[in-house]
Protein backbone atom coordinates (compact mmCIF):
# COMPACT_ATOMS: atom_id res chain seq x y z
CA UNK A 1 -42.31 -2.52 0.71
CA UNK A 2 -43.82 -3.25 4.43
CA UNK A 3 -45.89 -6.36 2.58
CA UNK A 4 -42.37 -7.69 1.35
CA UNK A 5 -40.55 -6.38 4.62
CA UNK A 6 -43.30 -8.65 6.43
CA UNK A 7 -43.12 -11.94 4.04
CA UNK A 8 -39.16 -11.24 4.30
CA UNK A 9 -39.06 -12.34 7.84
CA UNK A 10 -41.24 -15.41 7.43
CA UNK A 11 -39.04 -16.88 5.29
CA UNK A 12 -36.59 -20.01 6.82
CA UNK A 13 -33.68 -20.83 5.30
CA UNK A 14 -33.87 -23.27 2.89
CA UNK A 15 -30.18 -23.51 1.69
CA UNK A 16 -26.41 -22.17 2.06
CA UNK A 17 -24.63 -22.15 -1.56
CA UNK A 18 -20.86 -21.16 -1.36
CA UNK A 19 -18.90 -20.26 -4.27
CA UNK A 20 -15.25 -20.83 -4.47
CA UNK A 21 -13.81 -19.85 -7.79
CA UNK A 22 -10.27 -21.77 -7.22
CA UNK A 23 -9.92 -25.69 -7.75
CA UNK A 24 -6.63 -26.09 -5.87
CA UNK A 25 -6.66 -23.94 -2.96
CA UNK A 26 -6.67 -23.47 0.87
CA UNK A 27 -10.27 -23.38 2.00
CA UNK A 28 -12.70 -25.70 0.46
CA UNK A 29 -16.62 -26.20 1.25
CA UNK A 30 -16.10 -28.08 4.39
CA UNK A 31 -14.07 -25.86 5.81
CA UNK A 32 -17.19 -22.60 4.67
CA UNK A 33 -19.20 -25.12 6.83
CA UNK A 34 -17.05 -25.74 9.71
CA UNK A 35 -16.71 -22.36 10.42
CA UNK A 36 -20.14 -22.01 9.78
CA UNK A 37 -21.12 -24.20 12.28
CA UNK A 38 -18.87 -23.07 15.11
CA UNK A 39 -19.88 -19.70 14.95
CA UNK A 40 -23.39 -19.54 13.80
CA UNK A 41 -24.73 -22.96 14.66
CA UNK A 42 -26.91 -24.48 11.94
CA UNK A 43 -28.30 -22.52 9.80
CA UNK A 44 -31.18 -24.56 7.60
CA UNK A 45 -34.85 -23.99 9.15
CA UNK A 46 -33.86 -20.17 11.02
CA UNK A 47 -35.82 -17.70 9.93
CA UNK A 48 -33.44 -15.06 7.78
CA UNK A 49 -34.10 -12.42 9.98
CA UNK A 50 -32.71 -14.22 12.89
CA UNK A 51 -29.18 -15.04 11.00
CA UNK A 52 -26.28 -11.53 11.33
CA UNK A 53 -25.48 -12.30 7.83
CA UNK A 54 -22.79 -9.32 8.43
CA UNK A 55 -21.18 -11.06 11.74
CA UNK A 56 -20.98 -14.13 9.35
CA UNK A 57 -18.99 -12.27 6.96
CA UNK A 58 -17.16 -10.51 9.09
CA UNK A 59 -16.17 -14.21 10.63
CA UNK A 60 -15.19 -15.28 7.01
CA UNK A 61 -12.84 -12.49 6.96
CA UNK A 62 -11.35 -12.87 9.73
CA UNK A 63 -9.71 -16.49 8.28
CA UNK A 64 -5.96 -15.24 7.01
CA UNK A 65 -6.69 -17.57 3.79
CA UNK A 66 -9.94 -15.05 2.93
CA UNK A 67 -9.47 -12.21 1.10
CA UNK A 68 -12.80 -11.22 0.51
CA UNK A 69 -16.36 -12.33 1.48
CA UNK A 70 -19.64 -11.52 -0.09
CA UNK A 71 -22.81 -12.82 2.21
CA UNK A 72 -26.34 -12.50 1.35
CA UNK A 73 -29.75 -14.01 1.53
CA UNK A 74 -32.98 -14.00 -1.40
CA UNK A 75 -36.57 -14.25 -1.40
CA UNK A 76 -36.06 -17.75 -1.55
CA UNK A 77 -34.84 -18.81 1.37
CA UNK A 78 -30.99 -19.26 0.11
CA UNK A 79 -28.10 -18.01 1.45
CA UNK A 80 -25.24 -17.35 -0.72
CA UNK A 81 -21.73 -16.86 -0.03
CA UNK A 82 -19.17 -15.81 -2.32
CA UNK A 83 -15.13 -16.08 -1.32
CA UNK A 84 -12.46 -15.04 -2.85
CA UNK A 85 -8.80 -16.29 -1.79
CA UNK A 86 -5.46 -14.95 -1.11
CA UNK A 87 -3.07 -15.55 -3.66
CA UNK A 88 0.42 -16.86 -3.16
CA UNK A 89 2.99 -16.00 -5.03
CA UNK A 90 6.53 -16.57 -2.86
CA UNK A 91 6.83 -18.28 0.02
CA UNK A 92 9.86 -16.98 2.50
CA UNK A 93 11.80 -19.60 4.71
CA UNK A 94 13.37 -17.16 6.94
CA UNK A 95 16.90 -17.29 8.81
CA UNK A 96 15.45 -18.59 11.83
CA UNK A 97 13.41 -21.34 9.63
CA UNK A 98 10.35 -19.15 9.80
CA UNK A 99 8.26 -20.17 7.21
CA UNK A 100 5.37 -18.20 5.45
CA UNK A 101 3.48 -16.98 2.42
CA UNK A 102 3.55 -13.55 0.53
CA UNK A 103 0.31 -12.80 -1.64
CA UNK A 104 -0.19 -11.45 -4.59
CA UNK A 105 -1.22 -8.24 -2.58
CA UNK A 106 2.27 -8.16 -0.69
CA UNK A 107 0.89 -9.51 2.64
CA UNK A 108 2.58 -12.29 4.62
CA UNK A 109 0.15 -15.32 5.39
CA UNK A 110 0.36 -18.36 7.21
CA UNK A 111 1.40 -21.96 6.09
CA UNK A 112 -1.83 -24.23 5.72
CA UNK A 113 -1.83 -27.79 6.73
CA UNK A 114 -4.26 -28.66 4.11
CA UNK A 115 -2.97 -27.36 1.30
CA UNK A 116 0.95 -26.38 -0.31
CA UNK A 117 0.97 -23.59 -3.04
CA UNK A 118 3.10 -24.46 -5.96
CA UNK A 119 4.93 -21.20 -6.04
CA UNK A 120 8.85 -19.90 -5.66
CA UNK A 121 10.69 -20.25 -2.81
CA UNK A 122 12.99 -17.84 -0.78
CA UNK A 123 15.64 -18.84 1.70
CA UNK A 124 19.00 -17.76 2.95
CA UNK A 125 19.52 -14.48 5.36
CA UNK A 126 16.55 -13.27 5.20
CA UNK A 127 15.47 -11.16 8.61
CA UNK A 128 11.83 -10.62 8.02
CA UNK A 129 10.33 -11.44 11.04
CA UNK A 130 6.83 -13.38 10.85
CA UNK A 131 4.08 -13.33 14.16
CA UNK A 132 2.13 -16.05 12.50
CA UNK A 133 -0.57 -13.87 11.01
CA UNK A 134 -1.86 -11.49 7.77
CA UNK A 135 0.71 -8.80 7.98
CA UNK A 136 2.62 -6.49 5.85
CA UNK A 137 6.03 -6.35 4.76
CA UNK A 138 8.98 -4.73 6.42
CA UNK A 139 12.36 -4.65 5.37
CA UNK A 140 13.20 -3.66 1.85
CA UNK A 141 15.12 -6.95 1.14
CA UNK A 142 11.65 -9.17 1.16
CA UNK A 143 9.97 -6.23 -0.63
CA UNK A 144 12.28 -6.56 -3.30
CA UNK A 145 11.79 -10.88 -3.36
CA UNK A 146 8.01 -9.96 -3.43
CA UNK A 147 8.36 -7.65 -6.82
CA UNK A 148 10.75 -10.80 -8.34
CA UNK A 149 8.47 -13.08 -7.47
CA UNK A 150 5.50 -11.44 -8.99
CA UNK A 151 7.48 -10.44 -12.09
CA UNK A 152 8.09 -14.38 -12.60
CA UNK A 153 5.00 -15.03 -11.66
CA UNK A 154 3.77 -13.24 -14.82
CA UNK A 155 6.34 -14.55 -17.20
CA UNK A 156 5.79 -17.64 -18.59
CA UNK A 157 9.79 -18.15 -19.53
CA UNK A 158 11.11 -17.12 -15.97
CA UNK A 159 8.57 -19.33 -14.65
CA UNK A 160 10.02 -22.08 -16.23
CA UNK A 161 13.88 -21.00 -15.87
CA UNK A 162 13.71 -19.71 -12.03
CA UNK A 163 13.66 -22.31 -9.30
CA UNK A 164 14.36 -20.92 -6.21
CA UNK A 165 15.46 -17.83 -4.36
CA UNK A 166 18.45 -17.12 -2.09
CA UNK A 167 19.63 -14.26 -0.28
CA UNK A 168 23.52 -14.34 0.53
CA UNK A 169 25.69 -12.64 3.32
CA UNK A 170 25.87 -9.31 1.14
CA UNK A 171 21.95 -9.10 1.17
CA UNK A 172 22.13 -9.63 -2.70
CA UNK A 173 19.26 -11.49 -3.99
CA UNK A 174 20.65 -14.75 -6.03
CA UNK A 175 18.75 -16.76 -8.60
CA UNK A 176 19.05 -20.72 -8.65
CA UNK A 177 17.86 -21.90 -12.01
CA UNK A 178 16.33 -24.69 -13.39
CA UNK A 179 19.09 -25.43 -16.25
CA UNK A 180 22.30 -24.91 -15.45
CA UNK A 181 24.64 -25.41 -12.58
CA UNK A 182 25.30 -21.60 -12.54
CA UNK A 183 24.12 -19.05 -10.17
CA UNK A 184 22.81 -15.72 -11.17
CA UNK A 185 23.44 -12.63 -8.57
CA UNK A 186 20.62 -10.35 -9.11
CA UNK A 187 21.31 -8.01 -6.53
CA UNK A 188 18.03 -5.91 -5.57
CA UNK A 189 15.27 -5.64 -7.62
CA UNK A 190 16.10 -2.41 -8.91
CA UNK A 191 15.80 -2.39 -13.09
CA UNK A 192 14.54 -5.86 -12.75
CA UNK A 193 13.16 -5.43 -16.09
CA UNK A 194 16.29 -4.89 -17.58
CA UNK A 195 18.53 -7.00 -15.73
CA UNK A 196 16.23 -10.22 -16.89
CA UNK A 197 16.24 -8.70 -20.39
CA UNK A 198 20.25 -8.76 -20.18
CA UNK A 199 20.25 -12.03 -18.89
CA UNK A 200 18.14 -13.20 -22.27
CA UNK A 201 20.55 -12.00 -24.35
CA UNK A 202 23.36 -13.34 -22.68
CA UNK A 203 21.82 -16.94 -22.37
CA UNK A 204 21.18 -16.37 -26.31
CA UNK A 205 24.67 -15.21 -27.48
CA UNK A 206 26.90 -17.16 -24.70
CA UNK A 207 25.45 -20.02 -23.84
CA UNK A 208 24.78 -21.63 -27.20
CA UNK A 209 28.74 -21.39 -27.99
CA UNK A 210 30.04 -22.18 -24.69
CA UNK A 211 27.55 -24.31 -23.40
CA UNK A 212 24.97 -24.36 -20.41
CA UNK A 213 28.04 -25.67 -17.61
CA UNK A 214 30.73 -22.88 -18.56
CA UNK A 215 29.71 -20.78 -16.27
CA UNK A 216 29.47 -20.58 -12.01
CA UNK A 217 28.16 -17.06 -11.63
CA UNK A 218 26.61 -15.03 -14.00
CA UNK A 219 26.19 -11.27 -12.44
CA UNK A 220 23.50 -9.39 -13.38
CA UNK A 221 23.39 -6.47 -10.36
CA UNK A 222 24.45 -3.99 -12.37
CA UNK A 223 22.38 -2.54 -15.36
CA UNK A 224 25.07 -1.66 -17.50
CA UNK A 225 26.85 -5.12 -17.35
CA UNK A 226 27.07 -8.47 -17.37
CA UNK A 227 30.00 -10.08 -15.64
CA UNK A 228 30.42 -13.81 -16.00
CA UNK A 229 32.72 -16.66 -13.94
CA UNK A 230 33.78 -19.10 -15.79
CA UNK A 231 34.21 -22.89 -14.39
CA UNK A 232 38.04 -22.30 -14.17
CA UNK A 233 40.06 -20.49 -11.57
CA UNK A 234 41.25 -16.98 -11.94
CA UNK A 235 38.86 -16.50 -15.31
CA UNK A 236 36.78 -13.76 -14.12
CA UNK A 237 35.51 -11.88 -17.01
CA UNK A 238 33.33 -9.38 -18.46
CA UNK A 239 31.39 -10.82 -21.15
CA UNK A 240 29.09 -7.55 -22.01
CA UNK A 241 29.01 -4.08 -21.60
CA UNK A 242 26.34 -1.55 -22.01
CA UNK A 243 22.93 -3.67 -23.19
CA UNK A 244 20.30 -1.38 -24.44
CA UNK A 245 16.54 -2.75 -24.67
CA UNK A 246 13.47 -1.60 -25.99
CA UNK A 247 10.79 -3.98 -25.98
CA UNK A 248 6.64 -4.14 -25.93
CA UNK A 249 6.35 -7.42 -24.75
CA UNK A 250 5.91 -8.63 -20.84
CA UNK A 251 6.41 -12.30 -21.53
CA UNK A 252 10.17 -13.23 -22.54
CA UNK A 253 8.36 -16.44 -24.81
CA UNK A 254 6.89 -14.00 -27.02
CA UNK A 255 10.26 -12.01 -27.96
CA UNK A 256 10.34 -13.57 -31.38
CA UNK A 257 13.66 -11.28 -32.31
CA UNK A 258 16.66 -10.12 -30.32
CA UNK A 259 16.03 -6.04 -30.05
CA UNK A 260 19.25 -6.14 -27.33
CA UNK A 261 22.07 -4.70 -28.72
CA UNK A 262 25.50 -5.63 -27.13
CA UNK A 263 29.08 -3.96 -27.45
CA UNK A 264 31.51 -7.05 -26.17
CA UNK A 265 34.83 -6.70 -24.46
């Protein structure tokens, strides 16, 4: 051990490798090195023993894009380090046009001026207030965006249906769609589950006979219900009343038969 110990702090460094699992994402290799530089200087040719591998990591995570970092040297001369990003999955345009991120571990993040995540979008009267760093969440109303957006996230039909978020006057969460000229209230993001579930059915049974522009609001808020508003005034009606669901499947595509049983009124 004292032989190895000893050979250990002869050796130079001969190379940094950094892995980056994601393709599309906000730090790249250049950016490893840029903050690589500016903190540590170069590193190629110092001896390893002279390099705080744990300050550099510890400066890794410190970037709000970094979720993790993994630093370490071998017995030949290579430093590798290993990142792993923070996801988005929402991002929130605030009521007074704050705009931010919200990962996949519920943490708000800053916009990046390299890169734009692909993911849903929140807008409207929403009060969540932002200081422009990696912090949590703190009113229920964004809490409850968060737990939509990750339950889209993870459906492959809601991911294709859902568009955007909005949060109206009421605080009620609505849902702008991709087809259709409808809205959908969703309320909170209580029984999400099984508000989305009604929704299925209903765009199965109604929407084929009456066609995707019938409706202006479809209200899901309440579990027991589904209330629809037709295109015409004064035509406010209830199109379904208790819907009971049992399913096993977590994406929507993969419901090959209608388990949802509906009493009409």
């Amino acid at each position: 051990m004292s032989f190895i110990e000893i050979k250990k702090n002869e050796i130079k460094c001969e190379d940094v490798k950094v892995i980056i699992p994601e393709i599309n994402s906000f730090i790249d290799r250049g950016d490893i090195d840029e903050i690589l530089l500016k903190n540590s200087g170069s590193l190629i040719g110092r001896r390893l023993h002279n390099i705080d591998l744990h300050g550099i990591e510890n400066t890794l995570k410190a970037n709000p894009y970094i979720e993790e970092a993994k630093v370490f040297s071998d017995m030949n001369g290579v430093i590798n380090i290993k990142i792993r990003q923070r996801v988005p999955v929402l991002r929130i345009i605030n009521y007074t046009n704050q705009d931010f991120y919200i990962d996949k571990k519920g943490l708000k993040v800053p916009l990046s001026v390299n890169f734009t995540a692909h993911v849903l979008v929140a807008s409207g009267y929403i009060l969540e207030p932002f200081a422009n760093k990696v912090d949590t969440l703190r009113t229920r109303l964004v809490k409850d965006l968060f737990k939509t957006a990750l339950y889209v996230e993870g459906d492959t039909l809601w991911r294709e249906q859902i568009e955007q978020l909005y949060v109206n006057q009421q605080n009620e969460i609505e849902i702008v769609p991709r087809v259709g000229n409808h809205k959908i209230i969703l309320g909170s993001a209580d029984s999400l589950e099984t508000k989305l579930l009604n929704l299925l059915t209903f765009y199965k049974k109604a929407m084929p006979a009456v066609g995707w522009d019938a409706y202006k609001t479809i209200n899901i808020k309440y579990t027991n219900q589904i209330i629809g508003v037709r295109n015409i005034i004064d035509s406010t009606k209830v199109v379904s009343k208790p819907i009971l669901a049992q399913t096993t499947q977590t994406d929507s595509l993969k419901k090959t038969q209608d388990t949802v049983k509906t009493t009409t009124r």
